[in-house]
C-alpha atoms as a PDB file:
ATOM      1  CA  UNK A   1       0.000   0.000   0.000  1.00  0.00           C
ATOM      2  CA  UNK A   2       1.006   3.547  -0.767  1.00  0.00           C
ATOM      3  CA  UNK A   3       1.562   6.005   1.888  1.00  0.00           C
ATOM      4  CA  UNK A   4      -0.593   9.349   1.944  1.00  0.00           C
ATOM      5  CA  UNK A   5       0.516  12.234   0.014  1.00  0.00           C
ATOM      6  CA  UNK A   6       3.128  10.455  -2.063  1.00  0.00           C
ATOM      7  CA  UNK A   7       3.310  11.298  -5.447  1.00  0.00           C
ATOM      8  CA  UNK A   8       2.139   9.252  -8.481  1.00  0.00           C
ATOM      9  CA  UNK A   9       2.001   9.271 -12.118  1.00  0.00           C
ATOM     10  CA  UNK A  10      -1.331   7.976 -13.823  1.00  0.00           C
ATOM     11  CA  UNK A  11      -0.008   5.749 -16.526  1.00  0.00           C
ATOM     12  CA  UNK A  12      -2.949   3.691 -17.359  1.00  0.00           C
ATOM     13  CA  UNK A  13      -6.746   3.828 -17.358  1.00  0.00           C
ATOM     14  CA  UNK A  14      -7.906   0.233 -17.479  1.00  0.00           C
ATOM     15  CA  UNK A  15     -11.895   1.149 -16.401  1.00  0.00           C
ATOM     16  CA  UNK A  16     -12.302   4.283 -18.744  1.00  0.00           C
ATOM     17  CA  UNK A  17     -12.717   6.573 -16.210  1.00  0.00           C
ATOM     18  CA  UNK A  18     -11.751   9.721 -17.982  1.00  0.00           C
ATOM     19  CA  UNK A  19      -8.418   9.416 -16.354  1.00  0.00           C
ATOM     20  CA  UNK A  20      -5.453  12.241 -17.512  1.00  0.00           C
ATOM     21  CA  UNK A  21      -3.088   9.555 -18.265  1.00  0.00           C
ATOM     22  CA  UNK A  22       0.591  10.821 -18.123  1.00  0.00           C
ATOM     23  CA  UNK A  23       0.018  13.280 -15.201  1.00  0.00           C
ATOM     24  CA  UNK A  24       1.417  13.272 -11.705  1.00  0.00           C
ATOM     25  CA  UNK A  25      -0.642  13.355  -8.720  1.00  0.00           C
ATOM     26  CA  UNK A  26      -0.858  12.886  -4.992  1.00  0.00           C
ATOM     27  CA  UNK A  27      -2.475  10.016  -3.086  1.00  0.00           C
ATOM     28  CA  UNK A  28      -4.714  11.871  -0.607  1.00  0.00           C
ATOM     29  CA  UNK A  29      -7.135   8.878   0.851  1.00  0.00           C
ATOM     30  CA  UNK A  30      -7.292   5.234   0.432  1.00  0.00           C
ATOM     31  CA  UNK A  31      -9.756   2.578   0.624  1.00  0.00           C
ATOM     32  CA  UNK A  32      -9.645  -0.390   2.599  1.00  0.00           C
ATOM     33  CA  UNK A  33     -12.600  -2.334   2.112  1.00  0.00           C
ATOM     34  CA  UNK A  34     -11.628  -5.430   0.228  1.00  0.00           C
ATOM     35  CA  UNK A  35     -14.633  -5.733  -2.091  1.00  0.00           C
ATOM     36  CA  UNK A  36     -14.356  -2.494  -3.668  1.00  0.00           C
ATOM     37  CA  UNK A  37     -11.844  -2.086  -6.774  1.00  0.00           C
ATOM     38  CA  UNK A  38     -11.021   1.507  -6.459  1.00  0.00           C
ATOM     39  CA  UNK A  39      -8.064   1.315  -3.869  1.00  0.00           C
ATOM     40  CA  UNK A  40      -6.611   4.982  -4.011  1.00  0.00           C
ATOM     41  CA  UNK A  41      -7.893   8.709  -4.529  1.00  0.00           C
ATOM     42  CA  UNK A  42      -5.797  10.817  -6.583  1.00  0.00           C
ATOM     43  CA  UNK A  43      -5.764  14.654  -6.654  1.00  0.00           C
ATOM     44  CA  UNK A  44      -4.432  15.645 -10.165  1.00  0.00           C
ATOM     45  CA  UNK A  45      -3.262  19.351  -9.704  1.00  0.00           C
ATOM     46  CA  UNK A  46      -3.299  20.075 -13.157  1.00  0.00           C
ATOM     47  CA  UNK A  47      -6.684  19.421 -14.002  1.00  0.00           C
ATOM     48  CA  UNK A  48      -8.078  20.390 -10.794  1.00  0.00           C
ATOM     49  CA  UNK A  49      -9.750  16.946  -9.822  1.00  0.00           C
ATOM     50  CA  UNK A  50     -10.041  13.961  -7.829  1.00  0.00           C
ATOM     51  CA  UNK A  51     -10.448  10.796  -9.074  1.00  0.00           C
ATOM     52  CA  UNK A  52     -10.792   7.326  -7.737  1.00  0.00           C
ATOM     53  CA  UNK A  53      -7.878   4.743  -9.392  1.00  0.00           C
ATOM     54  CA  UNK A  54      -7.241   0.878  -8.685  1.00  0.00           C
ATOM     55  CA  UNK A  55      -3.781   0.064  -8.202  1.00  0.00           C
ATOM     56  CA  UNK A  56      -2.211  -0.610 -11.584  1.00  0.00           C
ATOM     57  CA  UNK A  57      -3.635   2.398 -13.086  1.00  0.00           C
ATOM     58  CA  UNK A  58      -0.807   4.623 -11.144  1.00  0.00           C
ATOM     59  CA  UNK A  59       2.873   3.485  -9.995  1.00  0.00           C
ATOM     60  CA  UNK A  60       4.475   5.714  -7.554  1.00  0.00           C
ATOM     61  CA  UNK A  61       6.997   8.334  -8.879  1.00  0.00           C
ATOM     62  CA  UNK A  62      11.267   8.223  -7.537  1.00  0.00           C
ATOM     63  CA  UNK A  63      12.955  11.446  -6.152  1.00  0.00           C
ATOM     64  CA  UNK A  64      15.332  10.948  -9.122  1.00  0.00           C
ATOM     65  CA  UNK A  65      12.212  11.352 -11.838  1.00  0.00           C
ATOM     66  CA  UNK A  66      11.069  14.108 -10.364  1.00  0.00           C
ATOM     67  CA  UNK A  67      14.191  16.099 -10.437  1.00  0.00           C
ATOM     68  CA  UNK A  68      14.778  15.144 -13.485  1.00  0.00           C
ATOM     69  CA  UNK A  69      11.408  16.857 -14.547  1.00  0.00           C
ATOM     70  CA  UNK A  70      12.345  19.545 -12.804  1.00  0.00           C
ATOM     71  CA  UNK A  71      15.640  20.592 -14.347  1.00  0.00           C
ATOM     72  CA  UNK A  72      14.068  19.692 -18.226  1.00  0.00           C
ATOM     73  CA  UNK A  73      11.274  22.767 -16.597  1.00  0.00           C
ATOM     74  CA  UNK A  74      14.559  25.017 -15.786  1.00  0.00           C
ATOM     75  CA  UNK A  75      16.707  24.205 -18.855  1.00  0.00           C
ATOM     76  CA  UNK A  76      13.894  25.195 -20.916  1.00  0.00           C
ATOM     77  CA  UNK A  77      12.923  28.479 -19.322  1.00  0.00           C
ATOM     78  CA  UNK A  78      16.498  29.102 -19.767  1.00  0.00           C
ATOM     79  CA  UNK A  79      16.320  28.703 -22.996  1.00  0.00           C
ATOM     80  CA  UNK A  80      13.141  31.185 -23.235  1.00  0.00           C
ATOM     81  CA  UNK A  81      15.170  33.769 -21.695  1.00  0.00           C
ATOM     82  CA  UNK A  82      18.458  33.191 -24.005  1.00  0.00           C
ATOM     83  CA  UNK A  83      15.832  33.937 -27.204  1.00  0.00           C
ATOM     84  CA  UNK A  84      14.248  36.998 -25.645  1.00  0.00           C
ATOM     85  CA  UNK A  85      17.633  38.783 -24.878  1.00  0.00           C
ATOM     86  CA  UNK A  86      19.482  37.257 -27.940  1.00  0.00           C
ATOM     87  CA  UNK A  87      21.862  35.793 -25.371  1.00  0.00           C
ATOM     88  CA  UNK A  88      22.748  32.862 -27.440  1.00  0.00           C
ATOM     89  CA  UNK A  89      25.556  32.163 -25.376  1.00  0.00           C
ATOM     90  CA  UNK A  90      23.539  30.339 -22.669  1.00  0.00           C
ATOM     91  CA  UNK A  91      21.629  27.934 -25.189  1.00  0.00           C
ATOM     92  CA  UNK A  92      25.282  27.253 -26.260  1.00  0.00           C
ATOM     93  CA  UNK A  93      26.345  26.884 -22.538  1.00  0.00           C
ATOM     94  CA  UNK A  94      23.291  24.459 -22.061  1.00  0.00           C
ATOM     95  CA  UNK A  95      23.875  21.916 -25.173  1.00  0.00           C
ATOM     96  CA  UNK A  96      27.628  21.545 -23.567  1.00  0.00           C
ATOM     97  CA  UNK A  97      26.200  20.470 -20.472  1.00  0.00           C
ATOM     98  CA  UNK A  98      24.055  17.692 -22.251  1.00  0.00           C
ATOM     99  CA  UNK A  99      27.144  16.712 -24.326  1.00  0.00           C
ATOM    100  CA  UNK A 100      29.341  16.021 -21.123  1.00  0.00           C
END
């Protein structure tokens, strides 16, 4: 069983539920009865919802994917800057990074 507030990533939707497959969430409540399929509520931040899952529809997310996310989010508002103030020599800066 998952722990509360852990985060997850939806990455099937076996019952058609309207799930948004591909998006993180957080486990906020669980269900223990036995003869009841859903076993986990998800809040999905980015569409605003809740949403009842059973256990193979989400698989929990490591620190390491998460920071990886997070520095793709970074590198790319980089990026967005570097274009606005023609400062090419960050995008330059950034692809020697990767190449390392």
């Amino acid at each position: 069983m998952l722990p509360l507030m852990s985060r997850v990533l939806i990455q099937s939707d076996t019952l058609n539920l309207g799930l948004p497959v591909g998006k993180e969430g957080y486990i906020i409540a669980y269900n223990r009865q036995v003869d009841v399929a859903y076993r986990y509520l998800v809040r999905v931040p980015a569409v605003q919802k809740e949403f009842w899952v059973i256990e193979q529809d989400i698989r929990p997310l490591k620190e390491s994917e998460t920071v990886e996310d997070y520095s793709k989010a970074a590198e790319d508002v980089l990026i967005d800057v570097a274009l606005q103030t023609r400062q090419f020599d960050i995008i330059k800066q950034l692809k020697w990074k990767k190449n390392k």
